[in-house]
PDB file of N, CA and C in Angstrom:
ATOM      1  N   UNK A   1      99.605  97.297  89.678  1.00  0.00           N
ATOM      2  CA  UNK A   1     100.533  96.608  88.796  1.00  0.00           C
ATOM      3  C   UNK A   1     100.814  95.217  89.355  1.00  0.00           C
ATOM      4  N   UNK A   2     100.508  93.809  88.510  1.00  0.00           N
ATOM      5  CA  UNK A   2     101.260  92.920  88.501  1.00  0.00           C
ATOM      6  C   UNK A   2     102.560  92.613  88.345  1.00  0.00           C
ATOM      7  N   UNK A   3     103.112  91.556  89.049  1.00  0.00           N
ATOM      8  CA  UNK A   3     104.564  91.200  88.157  1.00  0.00           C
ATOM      9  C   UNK A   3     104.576  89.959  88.888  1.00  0.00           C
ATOM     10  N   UNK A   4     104.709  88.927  87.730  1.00  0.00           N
ATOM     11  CA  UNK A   4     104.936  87.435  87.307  1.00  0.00           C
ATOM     12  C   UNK A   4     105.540  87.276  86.185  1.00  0.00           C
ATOM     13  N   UNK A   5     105.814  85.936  85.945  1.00  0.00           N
ATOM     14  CA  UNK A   5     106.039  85.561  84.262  1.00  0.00           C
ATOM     15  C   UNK A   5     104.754  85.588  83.599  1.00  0.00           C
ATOM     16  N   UNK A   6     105.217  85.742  82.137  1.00  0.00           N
ATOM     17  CA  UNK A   6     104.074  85.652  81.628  1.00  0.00           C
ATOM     18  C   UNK A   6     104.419  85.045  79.987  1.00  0.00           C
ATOM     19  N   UNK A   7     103.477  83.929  79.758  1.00  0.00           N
ATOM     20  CA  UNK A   7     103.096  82.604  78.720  1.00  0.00           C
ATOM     21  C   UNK A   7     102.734  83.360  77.379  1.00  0.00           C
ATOM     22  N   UNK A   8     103.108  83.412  76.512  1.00  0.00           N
ATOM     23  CA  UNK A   8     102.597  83.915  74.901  1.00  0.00           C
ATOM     24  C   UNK A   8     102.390  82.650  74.249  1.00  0.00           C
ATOM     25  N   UNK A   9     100.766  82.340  73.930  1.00  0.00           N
ATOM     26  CA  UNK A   9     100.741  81.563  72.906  1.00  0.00           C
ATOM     27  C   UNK A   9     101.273  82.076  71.257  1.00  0.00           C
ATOM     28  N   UNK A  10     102.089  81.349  71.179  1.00  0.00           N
ATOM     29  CA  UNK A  10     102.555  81.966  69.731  1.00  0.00           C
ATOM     30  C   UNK A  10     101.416  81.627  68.910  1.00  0.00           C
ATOM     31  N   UNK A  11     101.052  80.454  68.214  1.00  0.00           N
ATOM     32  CA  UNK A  11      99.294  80.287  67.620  1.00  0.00           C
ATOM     33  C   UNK A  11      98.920  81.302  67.986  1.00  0.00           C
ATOM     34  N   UNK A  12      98.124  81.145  69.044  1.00  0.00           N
ATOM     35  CA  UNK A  12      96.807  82.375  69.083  1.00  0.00           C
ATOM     36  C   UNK A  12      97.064  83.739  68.753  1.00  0.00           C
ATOM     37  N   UNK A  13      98.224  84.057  69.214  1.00  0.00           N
ATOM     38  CA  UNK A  13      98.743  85.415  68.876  1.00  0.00           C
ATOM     39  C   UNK A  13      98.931  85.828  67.093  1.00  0.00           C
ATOM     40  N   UNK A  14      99.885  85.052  66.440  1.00  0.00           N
ATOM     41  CA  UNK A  14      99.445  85.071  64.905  1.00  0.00           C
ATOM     42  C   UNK A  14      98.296  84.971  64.886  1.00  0.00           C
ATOM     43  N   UNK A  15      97.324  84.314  65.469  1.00  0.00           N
ATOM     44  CA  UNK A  15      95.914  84.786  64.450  1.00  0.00           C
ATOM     45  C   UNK A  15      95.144  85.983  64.761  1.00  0.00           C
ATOM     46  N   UNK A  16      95.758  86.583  66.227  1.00  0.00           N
ATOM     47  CA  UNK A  16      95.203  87.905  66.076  1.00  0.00           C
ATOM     48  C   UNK A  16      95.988  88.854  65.128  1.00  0.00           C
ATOM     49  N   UNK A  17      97.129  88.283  64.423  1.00  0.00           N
ATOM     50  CA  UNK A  17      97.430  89.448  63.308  1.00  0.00           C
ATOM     51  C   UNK A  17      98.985  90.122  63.928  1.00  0.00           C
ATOM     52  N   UNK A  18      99.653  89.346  65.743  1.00  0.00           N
ATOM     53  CA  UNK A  18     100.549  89.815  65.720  1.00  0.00           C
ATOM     54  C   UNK A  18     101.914  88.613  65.555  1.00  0.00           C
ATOM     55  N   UNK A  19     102.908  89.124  65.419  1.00  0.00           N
ATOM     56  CA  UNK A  19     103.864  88.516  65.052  1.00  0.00           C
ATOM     57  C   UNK A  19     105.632  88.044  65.617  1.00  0.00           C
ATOM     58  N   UNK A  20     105.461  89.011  66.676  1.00  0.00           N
ATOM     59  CA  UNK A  20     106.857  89.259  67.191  1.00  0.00           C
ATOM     60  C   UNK A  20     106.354  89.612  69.460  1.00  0.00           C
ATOM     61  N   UNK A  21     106.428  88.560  69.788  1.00  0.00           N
ATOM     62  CA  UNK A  21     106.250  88.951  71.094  1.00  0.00           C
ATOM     63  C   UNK A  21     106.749  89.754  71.390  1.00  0.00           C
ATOM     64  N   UNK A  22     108.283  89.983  71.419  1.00  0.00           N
ATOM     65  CA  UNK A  22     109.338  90.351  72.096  1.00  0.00           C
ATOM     66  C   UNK A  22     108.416  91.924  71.644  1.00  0.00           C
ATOM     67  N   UNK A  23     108.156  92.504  70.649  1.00  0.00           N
ATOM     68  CA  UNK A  23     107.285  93.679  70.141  1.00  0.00           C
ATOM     69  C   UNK A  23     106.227  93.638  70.456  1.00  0.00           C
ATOM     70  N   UNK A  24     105.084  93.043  70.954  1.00  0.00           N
ATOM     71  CA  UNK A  24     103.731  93.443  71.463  1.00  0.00           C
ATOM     72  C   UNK A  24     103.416  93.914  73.151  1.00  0.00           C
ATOM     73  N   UNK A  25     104.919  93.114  73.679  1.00  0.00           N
ATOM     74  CA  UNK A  25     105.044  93.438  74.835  1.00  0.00           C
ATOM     75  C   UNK A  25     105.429  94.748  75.434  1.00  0.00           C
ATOM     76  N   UNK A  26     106.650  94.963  74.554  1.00  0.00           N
ATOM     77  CA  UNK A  26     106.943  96.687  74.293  1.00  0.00           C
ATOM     78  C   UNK A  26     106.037  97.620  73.943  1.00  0.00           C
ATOM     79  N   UNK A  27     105.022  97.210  72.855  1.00  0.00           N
ATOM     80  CA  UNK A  27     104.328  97.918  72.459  1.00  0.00           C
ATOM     81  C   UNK A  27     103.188  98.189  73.529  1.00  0.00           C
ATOM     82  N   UNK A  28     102.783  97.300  74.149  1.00  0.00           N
ATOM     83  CA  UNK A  28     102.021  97.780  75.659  1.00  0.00           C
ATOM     84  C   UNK A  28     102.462  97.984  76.661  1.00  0.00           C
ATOM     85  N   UNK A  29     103.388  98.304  76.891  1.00  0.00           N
ATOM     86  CA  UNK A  29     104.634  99.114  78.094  1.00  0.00           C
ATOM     87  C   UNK A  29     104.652  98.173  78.866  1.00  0.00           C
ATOM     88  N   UNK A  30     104.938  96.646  78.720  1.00  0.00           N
ATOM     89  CA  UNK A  30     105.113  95.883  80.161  1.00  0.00           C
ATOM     90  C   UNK A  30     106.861  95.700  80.254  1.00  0.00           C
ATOM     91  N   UNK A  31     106.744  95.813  81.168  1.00  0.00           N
ATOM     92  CA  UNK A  31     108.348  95.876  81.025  1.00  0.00           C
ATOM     93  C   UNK A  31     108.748  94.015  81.543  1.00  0.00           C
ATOM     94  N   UNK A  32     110.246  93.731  80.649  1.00  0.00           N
ATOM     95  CA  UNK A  32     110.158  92.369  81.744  1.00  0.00           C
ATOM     96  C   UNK A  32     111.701  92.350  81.556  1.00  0.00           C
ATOM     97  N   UNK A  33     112.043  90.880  82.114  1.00  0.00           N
ATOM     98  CA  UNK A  33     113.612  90.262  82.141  1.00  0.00           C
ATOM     99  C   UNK A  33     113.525  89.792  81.191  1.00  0.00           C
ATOM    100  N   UNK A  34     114.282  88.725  80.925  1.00  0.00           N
ATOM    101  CA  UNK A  34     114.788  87.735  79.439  1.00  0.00           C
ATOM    102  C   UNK A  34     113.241  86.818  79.396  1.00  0.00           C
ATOM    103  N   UNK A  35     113.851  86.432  78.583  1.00  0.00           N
ATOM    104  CA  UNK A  35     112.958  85.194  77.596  1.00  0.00           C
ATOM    105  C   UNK A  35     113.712  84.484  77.300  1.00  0.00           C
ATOM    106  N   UNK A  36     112.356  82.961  77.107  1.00  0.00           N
ATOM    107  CA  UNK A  36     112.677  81.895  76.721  1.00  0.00           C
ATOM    108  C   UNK A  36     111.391  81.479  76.001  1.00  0.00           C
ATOM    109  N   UNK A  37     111.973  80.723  74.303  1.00  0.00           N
ATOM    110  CA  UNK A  37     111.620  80.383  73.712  1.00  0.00           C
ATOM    111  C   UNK A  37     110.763  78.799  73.947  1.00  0.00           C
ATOM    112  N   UNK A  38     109.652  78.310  73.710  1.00  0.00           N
ATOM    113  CA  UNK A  38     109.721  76.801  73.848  1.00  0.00           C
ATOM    114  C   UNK A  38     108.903  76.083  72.853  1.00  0.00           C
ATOM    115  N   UNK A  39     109.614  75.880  71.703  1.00  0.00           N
ATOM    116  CA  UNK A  39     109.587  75.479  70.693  1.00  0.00           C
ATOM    117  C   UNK A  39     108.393  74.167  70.745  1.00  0.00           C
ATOM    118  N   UNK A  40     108.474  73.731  71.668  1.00  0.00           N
ATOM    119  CA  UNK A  40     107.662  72.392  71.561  1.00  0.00           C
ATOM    120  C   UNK A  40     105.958  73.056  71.904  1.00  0.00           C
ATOM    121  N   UNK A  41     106.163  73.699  72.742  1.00  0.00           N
ATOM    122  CA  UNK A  41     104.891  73.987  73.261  1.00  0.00           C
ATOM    123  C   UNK A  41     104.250  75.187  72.508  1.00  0.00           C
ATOM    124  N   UNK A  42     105.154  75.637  71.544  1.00  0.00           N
ATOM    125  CA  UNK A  42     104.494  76.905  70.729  1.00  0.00           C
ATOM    126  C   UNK A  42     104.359  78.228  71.527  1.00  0.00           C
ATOM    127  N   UNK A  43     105.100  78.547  72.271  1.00  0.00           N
ATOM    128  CA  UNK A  43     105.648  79.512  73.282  1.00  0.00           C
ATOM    129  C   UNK A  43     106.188  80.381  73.650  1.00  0.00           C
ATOM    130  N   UNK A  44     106.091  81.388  74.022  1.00  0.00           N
ATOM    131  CA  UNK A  44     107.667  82.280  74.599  1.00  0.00           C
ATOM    132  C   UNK A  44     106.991  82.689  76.135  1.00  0.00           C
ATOM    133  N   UNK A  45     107.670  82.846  76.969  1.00  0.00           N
ATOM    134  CA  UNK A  45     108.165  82.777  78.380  1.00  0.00           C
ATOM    135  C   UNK A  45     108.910  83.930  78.724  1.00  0.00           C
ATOM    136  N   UNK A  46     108.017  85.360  79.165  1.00  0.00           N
ATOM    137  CA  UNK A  46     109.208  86.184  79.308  1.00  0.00           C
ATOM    138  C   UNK A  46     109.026  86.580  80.891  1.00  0.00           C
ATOM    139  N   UNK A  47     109.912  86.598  81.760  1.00  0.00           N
ATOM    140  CA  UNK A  47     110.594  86.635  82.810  1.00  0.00           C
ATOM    141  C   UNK A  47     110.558  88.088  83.862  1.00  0.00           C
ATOM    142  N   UNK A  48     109.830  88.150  84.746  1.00  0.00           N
ATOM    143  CA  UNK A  48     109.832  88.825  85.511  1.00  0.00           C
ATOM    144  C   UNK A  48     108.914  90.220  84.899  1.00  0.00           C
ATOM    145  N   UNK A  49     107.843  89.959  84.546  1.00  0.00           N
ATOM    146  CA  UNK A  49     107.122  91.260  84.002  1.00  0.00           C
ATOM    147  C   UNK A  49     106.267  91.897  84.881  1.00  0.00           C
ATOM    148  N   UNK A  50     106.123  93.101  83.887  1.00  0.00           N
ATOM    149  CA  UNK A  50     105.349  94.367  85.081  1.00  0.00           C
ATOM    150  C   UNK A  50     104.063  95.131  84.596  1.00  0.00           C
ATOM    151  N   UNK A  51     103.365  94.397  84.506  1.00  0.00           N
ATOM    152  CA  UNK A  51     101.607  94.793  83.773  1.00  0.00           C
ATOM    153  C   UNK A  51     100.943  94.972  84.785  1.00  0.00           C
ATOM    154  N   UNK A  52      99.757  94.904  84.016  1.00  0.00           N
ATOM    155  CA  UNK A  52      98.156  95.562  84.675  1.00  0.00           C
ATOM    156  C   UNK A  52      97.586  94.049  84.123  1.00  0.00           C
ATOM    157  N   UNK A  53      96.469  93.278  84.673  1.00  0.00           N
ATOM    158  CA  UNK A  53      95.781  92.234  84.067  1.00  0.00           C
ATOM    159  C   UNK A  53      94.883  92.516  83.187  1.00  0.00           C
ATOM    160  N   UNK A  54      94.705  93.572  83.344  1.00  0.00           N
ATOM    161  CA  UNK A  54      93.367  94.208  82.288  1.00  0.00           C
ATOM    162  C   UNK A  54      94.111  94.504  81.226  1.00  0.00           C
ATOM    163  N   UNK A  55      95.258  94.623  81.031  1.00  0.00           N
ATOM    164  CA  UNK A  55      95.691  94.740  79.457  1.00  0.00           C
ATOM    165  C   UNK A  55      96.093  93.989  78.835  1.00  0.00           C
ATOM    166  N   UNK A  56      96.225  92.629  79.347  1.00  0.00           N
ATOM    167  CA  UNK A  56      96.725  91.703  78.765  1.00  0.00           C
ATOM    168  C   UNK A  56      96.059  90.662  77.680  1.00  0.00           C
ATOM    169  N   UNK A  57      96.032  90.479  76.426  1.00  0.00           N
ATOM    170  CA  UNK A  57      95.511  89.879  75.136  1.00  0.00           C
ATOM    171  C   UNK A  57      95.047  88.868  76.060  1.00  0.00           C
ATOM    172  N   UNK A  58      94.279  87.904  75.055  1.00  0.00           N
ATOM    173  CA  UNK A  58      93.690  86.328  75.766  1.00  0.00           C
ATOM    174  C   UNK A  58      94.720  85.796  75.416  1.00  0.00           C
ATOM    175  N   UNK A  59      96.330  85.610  74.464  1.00  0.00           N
ATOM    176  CA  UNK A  59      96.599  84.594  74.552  1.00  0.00           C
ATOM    177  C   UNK A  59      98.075  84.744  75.396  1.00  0.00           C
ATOM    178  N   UNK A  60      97.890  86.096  76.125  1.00  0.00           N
ATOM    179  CA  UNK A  60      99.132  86.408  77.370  1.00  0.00           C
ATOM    180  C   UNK A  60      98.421  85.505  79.019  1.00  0.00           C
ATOM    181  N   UNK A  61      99.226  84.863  79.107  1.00  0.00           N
ATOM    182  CA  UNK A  61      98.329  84.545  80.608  1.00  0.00           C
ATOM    183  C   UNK A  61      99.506  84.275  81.544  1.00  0.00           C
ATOM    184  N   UNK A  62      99.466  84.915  82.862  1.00  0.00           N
ATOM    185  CA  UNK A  62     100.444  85.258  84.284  1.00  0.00           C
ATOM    186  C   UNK A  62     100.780  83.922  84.014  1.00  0.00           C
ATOM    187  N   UNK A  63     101.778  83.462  84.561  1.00  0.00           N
ATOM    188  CA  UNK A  63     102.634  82.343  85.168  1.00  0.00           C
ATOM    189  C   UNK A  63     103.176  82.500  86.679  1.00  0.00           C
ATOM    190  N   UNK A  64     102.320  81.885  87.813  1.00  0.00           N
ATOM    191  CA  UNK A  64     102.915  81.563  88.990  1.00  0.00           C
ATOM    192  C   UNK A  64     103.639  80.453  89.346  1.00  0.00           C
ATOM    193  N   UNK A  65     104.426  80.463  89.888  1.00  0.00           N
ATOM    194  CA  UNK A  65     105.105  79.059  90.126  1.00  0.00           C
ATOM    195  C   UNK A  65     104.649  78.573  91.325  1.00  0.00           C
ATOM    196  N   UNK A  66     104.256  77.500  91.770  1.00  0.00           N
ATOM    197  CA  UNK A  66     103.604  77.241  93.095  1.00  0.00           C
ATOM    198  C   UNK A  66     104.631  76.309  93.268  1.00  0.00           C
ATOM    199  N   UNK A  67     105.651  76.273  94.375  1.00  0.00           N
ATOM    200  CA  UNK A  67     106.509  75.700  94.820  1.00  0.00           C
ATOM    201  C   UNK A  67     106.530  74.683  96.004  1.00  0.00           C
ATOM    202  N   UNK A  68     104.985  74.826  96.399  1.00  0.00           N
ATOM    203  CA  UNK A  68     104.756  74.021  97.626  1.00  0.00           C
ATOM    204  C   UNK A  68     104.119  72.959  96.790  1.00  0.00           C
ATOM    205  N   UNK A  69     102.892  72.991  95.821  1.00  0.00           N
ATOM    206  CA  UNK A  69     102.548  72.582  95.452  1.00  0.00           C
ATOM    207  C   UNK A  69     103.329  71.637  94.446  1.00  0.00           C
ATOM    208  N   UNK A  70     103.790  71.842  93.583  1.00  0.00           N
ATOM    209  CA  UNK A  70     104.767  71.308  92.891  1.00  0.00           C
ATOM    210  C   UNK A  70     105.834  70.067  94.098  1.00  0.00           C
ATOM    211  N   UNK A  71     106.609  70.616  94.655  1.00  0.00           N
ATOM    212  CA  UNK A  71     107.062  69.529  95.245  1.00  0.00           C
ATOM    213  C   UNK A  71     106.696  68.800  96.527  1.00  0.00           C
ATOM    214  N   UNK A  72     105.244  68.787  97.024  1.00  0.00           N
ATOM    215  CA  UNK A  72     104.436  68.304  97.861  1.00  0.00           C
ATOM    216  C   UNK A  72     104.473  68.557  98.904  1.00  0.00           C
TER     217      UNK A  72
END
């Protein structure tokens, strides 16, 4: 089992036919914390999840935060 955040393209996801993150995530038993919406980027952001990588759609992808990297 993984656990990171994890990125929902909202696009790609409607065109596979689903509609409601907050429900596809449930519907494949990942469990997580809150969410955040990001309207600009066509997005949702849900917080502290607990998957397998092999189950995850193409348009779910991990989110690490690299903190060294980021501030040099």
């Amino acid at each position: 089992m993984n656990k990171s955040d994890l990125i929902i393209d909202l696009v790609s996801m409607r065109e596979h036919g689903e509609f409601h993150s907050r429900a596809l995530l449930e519907n494949m038993g990942i469990k997580h914390g809150k969410s955040i919406t990001m309207a600009a980027y066509q997005s949702d952001v849900f917080l502290d999840c607990i998957y397998r990588l092999e189950d995850l759609p193409v348009y779910v992808k991990p989110f690490r935060f690299d903190s060294e990297r980021f501030w040099g």
